[in-house]
C-alpha atoms as a PDB file:
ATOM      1  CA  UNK A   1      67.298  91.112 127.444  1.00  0.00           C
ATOM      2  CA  UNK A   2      64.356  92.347 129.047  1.00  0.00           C
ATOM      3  CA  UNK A   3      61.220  93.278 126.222  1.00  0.00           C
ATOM      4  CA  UNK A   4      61.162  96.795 127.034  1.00  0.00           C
ATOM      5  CA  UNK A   5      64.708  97.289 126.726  1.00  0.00           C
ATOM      6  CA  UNK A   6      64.977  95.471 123.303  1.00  0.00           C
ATOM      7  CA  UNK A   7      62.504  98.232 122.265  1.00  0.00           C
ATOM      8  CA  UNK A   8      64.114 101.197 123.429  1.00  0.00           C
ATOM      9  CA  UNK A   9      67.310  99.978 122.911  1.00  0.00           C
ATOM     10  CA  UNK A  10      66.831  99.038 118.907  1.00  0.00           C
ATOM     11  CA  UNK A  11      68.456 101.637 116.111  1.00  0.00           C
ATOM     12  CA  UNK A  12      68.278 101.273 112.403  1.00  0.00           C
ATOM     13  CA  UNK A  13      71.948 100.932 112.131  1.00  0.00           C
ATOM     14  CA  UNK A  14      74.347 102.914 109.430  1.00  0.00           C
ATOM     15  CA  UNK A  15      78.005 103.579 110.419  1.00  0.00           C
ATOM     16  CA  UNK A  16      78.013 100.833 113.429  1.00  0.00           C
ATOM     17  CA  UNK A  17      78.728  97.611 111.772  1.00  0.00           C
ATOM     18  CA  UNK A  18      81.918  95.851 112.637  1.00  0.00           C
ATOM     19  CA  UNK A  19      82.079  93.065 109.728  1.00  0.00           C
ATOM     20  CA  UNK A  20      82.651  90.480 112.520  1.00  0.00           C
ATOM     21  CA  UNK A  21      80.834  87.031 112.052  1.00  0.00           C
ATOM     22  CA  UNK A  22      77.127  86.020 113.153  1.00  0.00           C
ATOM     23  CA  UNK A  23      77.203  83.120 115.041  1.00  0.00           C
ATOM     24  CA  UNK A  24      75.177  80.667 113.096  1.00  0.00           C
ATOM     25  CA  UNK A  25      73.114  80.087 116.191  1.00  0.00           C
ATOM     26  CA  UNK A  26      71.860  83.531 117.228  1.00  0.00           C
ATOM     27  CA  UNK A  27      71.103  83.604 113.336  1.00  0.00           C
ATOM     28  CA  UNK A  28      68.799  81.097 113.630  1.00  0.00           C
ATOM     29  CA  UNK A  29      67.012  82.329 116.685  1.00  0.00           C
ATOM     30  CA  UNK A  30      66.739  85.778 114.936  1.00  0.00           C
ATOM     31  CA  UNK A  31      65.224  84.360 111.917  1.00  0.00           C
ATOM     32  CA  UNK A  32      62.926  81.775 113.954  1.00  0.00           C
ATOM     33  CA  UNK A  33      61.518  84.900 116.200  1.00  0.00           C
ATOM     34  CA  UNK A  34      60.952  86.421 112.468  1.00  0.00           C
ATOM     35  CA  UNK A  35      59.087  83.104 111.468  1.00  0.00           C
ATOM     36  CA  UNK A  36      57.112  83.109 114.595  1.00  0.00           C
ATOM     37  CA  UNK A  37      55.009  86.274 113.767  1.00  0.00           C
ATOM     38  CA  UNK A  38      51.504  86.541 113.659  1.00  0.00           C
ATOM     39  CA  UNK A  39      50.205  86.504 110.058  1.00  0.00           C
ATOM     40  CA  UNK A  40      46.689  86.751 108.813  1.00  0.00           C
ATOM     41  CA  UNK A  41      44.999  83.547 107.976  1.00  0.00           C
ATOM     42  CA  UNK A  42      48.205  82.177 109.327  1.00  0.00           C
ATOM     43  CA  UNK A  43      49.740  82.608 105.652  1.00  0.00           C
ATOM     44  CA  UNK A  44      53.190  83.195 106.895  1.00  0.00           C
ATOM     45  CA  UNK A  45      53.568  85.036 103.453  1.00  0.00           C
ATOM     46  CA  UNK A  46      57.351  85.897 104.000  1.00  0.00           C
ATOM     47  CA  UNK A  47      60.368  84.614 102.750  1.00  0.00           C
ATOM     48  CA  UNK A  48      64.022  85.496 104.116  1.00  0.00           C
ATOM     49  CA  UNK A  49      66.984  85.693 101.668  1.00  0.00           C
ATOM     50  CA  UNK A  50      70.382  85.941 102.998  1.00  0.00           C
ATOM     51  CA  UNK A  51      72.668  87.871 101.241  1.00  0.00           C
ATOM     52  CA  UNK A  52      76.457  86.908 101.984  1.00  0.00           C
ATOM     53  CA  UNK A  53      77.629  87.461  98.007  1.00  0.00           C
ATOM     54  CA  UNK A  54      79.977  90.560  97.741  1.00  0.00           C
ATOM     55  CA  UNK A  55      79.330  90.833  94.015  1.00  0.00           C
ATOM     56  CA  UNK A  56      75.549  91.168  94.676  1.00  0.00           C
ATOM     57  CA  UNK A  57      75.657  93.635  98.050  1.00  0.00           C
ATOM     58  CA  UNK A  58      78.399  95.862  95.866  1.00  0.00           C
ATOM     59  CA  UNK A  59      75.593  96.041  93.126  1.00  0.00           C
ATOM     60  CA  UNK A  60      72.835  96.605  94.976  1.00  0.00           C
ATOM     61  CA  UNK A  61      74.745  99.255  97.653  1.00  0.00           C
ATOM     62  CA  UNK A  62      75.503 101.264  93.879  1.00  0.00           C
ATOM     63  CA  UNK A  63      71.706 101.222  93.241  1.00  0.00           C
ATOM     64  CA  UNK A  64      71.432 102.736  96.312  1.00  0.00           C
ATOM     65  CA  UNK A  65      73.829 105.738  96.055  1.00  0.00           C
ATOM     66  CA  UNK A  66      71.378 106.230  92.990  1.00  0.00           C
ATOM     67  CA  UNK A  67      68.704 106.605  94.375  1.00  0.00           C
ATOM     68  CA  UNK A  68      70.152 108.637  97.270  1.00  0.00           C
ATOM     69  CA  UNK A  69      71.331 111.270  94.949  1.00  0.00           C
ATOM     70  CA  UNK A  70      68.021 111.110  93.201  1.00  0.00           C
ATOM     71  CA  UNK A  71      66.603 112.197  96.774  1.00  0.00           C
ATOM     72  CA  UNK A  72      69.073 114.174  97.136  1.00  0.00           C
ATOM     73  CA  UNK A  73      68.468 116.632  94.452  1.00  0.00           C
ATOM     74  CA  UNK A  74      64.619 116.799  95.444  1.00  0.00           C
ATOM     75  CA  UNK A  75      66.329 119.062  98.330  1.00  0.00           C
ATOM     76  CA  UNK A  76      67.546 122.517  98.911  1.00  0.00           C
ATOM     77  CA  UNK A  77      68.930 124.887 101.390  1.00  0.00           C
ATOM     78  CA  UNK A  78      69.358 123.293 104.881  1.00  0.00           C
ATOM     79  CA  UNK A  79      67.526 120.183 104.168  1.00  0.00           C
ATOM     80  CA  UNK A  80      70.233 119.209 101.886  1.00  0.00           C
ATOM     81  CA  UNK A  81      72.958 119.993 103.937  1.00  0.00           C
ATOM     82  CA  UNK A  82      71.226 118.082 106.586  1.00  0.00           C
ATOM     83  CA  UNK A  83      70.603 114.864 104.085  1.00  0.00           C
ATOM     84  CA  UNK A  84      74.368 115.122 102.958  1.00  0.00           C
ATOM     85  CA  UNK A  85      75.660 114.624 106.257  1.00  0.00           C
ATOM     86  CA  UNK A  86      73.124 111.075 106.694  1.00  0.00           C
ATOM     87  CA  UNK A  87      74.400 107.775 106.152  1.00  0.00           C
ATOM     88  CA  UNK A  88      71.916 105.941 104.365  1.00  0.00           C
ATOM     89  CA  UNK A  89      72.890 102.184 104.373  1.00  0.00           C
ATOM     90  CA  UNK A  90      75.996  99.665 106.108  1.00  0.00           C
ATOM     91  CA  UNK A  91      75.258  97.556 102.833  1.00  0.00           C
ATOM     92  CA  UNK A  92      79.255  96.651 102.435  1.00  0.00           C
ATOM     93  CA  UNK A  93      79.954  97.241 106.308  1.00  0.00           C
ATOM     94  CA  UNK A  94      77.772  94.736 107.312  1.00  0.00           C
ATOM     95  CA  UNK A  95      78.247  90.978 108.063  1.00  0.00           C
ATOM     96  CA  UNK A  96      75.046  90.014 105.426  1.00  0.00           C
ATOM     97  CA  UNK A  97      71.715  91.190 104.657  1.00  0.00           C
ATOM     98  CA  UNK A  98      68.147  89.626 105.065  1.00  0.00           C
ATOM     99  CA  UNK A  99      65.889  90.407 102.274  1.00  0.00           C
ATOM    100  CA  UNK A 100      62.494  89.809 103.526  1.00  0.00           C
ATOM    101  CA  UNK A 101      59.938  89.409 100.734  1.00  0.00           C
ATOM    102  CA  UNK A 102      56.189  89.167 100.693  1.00  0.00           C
ATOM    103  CA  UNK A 103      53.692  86.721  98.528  1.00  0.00           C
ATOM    104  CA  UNK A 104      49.863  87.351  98.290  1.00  0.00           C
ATOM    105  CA  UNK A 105      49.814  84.274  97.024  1.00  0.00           C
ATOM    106  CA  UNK A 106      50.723  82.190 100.311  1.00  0.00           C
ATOM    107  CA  UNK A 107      47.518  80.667 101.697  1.00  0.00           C
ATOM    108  CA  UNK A 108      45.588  80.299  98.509  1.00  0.00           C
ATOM    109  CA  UNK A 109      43.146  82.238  96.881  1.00  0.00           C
ATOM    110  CA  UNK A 110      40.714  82.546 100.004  1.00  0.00           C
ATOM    111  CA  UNK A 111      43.070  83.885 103.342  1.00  0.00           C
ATOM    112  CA  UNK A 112      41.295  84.159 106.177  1.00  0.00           C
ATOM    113  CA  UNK A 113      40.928  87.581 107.560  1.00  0.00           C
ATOM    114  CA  UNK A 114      42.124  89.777 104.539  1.00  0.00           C
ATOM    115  CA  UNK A 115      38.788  90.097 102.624  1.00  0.00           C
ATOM    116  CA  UNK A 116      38.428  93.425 103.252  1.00  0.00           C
ATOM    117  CA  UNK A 117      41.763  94.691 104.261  1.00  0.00           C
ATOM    118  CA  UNK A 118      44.366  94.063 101.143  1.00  0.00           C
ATOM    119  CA  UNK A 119      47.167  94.808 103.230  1.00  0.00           C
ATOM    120  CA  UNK A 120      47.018  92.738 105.899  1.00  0.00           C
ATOM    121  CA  UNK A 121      49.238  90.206 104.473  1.00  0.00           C
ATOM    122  CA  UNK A 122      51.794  93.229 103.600  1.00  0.00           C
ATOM    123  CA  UNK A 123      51.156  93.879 107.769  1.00  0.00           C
ATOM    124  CA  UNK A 124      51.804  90.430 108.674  1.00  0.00           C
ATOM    125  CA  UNK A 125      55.515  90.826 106.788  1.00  0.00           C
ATOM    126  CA  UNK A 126      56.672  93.902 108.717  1.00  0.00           C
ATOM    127  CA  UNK A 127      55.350  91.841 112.296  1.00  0.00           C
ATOM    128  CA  UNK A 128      58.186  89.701 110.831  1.00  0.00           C
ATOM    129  CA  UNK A 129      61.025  92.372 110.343  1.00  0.00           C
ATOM    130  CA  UNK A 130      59.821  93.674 113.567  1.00  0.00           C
ATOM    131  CA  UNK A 131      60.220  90.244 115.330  1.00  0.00           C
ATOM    132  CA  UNK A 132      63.645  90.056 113.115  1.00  0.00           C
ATOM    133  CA  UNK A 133      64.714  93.300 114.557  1.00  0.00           C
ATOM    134  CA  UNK A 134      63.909  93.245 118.213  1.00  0.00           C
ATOM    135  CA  UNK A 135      65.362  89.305 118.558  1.00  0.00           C
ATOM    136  CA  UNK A 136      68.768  90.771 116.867  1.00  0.00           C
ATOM    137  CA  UNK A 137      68.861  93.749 119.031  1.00  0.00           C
ATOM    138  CA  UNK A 138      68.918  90.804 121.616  1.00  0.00           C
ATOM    139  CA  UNK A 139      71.421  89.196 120.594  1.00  0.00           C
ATOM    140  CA  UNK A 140      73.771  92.336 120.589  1.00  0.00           C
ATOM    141  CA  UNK A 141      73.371  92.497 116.978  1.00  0.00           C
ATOM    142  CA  UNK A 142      72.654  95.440 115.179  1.00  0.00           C
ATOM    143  CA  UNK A 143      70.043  95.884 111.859  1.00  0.00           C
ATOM    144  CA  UNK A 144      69.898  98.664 109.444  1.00  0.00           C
ATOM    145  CA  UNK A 145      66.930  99.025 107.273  1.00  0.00           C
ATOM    146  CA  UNK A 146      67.729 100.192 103.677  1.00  0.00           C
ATOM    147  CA  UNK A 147      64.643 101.533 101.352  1.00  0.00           C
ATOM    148  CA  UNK A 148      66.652 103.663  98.976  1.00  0.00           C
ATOM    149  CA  UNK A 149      65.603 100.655  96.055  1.00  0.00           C
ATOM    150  CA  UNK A 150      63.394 100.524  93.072  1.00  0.00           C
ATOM    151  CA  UNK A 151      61.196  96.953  93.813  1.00  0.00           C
ATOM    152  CA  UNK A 152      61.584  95.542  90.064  1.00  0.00           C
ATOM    153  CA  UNK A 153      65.282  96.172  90.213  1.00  0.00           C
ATOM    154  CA  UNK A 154      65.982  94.398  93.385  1.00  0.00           C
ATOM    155  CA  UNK A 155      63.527  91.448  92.086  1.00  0.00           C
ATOM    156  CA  UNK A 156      65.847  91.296  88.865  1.00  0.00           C
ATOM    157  CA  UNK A 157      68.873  91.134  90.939  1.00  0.00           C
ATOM    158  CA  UNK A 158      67.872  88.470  93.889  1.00  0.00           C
ATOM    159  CA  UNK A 159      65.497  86.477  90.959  1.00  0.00           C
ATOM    160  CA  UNK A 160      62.885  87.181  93.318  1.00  0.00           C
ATOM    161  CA  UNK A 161      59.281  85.566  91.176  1.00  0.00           C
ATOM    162  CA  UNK A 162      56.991  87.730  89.484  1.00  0.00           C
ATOM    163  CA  UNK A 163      54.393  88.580  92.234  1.00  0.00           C
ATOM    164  CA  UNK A 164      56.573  88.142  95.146  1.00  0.00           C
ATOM    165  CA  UNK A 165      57.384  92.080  96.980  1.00  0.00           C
ATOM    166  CA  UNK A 166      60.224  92.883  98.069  1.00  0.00           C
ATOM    167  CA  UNK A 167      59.744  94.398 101.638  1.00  0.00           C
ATOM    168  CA  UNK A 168      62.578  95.043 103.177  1.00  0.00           C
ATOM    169  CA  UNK A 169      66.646  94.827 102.668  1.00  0.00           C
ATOM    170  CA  UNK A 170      67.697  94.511 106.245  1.00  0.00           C
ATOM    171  CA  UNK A 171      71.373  94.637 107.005  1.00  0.00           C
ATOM    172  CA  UNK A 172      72.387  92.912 109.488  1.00  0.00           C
ATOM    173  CA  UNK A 173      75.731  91.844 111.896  1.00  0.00           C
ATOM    174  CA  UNK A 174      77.934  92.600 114.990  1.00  0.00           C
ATOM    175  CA  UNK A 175      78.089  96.499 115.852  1.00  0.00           C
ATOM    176  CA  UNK A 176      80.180  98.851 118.134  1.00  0.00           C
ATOM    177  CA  UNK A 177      77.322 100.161 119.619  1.00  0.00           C
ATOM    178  CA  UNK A 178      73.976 101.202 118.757  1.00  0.00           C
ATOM    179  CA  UNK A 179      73.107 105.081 119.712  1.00  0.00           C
ATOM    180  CA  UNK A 180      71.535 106.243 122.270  1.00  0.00           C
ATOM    181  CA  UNK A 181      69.647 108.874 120.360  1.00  0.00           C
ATOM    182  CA  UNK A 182      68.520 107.787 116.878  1.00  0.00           C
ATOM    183  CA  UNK A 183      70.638 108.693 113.735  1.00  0.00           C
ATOM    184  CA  UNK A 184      67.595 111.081 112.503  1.00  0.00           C
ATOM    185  CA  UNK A 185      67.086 112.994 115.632  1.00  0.00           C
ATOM    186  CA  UNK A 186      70.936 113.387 116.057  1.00  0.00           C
ATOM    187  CA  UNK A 187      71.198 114.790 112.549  1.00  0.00           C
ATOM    188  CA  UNK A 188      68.260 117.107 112.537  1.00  0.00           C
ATOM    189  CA  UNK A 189      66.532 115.626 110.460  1.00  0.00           C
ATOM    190  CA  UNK A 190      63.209 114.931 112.564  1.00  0.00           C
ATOM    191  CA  UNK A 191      62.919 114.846 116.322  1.00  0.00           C
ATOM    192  CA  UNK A 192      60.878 112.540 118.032  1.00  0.00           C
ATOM    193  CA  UNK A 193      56.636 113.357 118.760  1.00  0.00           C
ATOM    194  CA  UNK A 194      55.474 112.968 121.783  1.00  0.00           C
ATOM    195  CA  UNK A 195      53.081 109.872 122.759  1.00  0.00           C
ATOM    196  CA  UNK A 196      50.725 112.097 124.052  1.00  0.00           C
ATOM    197  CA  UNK A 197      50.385 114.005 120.137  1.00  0.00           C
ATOM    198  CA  UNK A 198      49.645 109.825 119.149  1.00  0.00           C
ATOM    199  CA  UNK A 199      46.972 109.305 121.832  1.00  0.00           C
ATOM    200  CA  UNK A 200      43.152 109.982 120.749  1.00  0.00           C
ATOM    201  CA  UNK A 201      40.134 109.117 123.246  1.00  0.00           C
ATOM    202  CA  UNK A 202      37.276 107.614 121.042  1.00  0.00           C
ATOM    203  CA  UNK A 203      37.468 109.775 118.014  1.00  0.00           C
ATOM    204  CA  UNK A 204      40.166 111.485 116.812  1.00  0.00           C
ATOM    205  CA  UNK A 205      41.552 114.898 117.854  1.00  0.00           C
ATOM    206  CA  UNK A 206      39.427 113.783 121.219  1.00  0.00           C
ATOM    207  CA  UNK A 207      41.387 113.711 124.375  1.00  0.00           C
ATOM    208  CA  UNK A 208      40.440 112.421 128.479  1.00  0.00           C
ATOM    209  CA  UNK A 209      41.880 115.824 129.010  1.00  0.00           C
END
């Protein structure tokens, strides 16, 4: 598949998720594009866990539903009627997840490049996901990004190690389809800004208008 297309093509995926197999091979060329991201000091600070266990997704997918309705009662009026019509997660729907996690520890004490930026190593673990998610959309394979968690509690439940983040739980498998207008936008819930609103010329708020 064409670059571009992978781009524009790629939806976080709820409702889509057929249940069907991964083919052990395209799962290995989606997790090797995630290991082949660019990572400051070349720490490669991720780590993937794959989550097959149905005991484990069906306690984690009822953390989530927690914290949905714990969102959910932050809102009134047509924002919550909007939310309550959202699917939030294809935790159980899904083939497996990929937990993607993130230690500051990886490349020692001294990594090159994040001296003054703290983050970069956090950065160089979404360039991962990102990889992750345009070499599944690919593949025909369809990712949904789930951040309705508390960090310590998913920690507890993976036995992720003290200092090691949690990024990203990042379900994953054979769809239907993926939409050709994201789940958000069709709901109402945000519409999409135009590049031109992103776009500064040398300081910000400037434009070559």
């Amino acid at each position: 598949m064409d670059l571009y297309h992978a781009i524009h093509r790629r939806r976080d995926v709820r409702a889509q998720f057929t249940g069907a197999p991964v083919p052990e091979e395209a799962l290995h060329r989606v997790l090797d594009a995630a290991h082949a991201a660019p990572s400051v000091g070349y720490s490669q600070p991720w780590d993937f866990i794959l989550v097959r266990d149905p005991e484990l997704r069906r306690r984690f997918h009822e953390h989530v539903r927690a914290e949905r309705d714990t969102f959910a009662a932050t809102l009134d009026g047509a924002a919550a009627e909007r939310f309550a019509r959202i699917k939030i997660d294809g935790v159980l729907e899904s083939t497996l997840s990929v937990v993607v996690t993130y230690d500051p520890a990886r490349g020692g004490a001294t990594v090159l490049g994040r001296h003054a930026i703290a983050d970069t190593g956090l950065y160089s673990v979404c360039l991962a996901i990102q990889n992750l998610w345009l070499a599944a959309t690919a593949e025909g394979l369809g990712v949904g990004w789930v951040s309705f968690y508390r960090e310590p509690w998913l920690a507890g439940l993976l036995g992720i190690p003290a200092g090691v983040r949690p990024v990203a739980w990042l379900c994953l498998g054979p769809v239907t389809h993926l939409e050709s207008v994201p789940d958000l936008a069709r709901h109402g819930w945000r519409q999409p800004r135009p590049l031109a609103h992103a776009v500064h010329s040398d300081r910000w708020g400037a434009t070559d208008d």
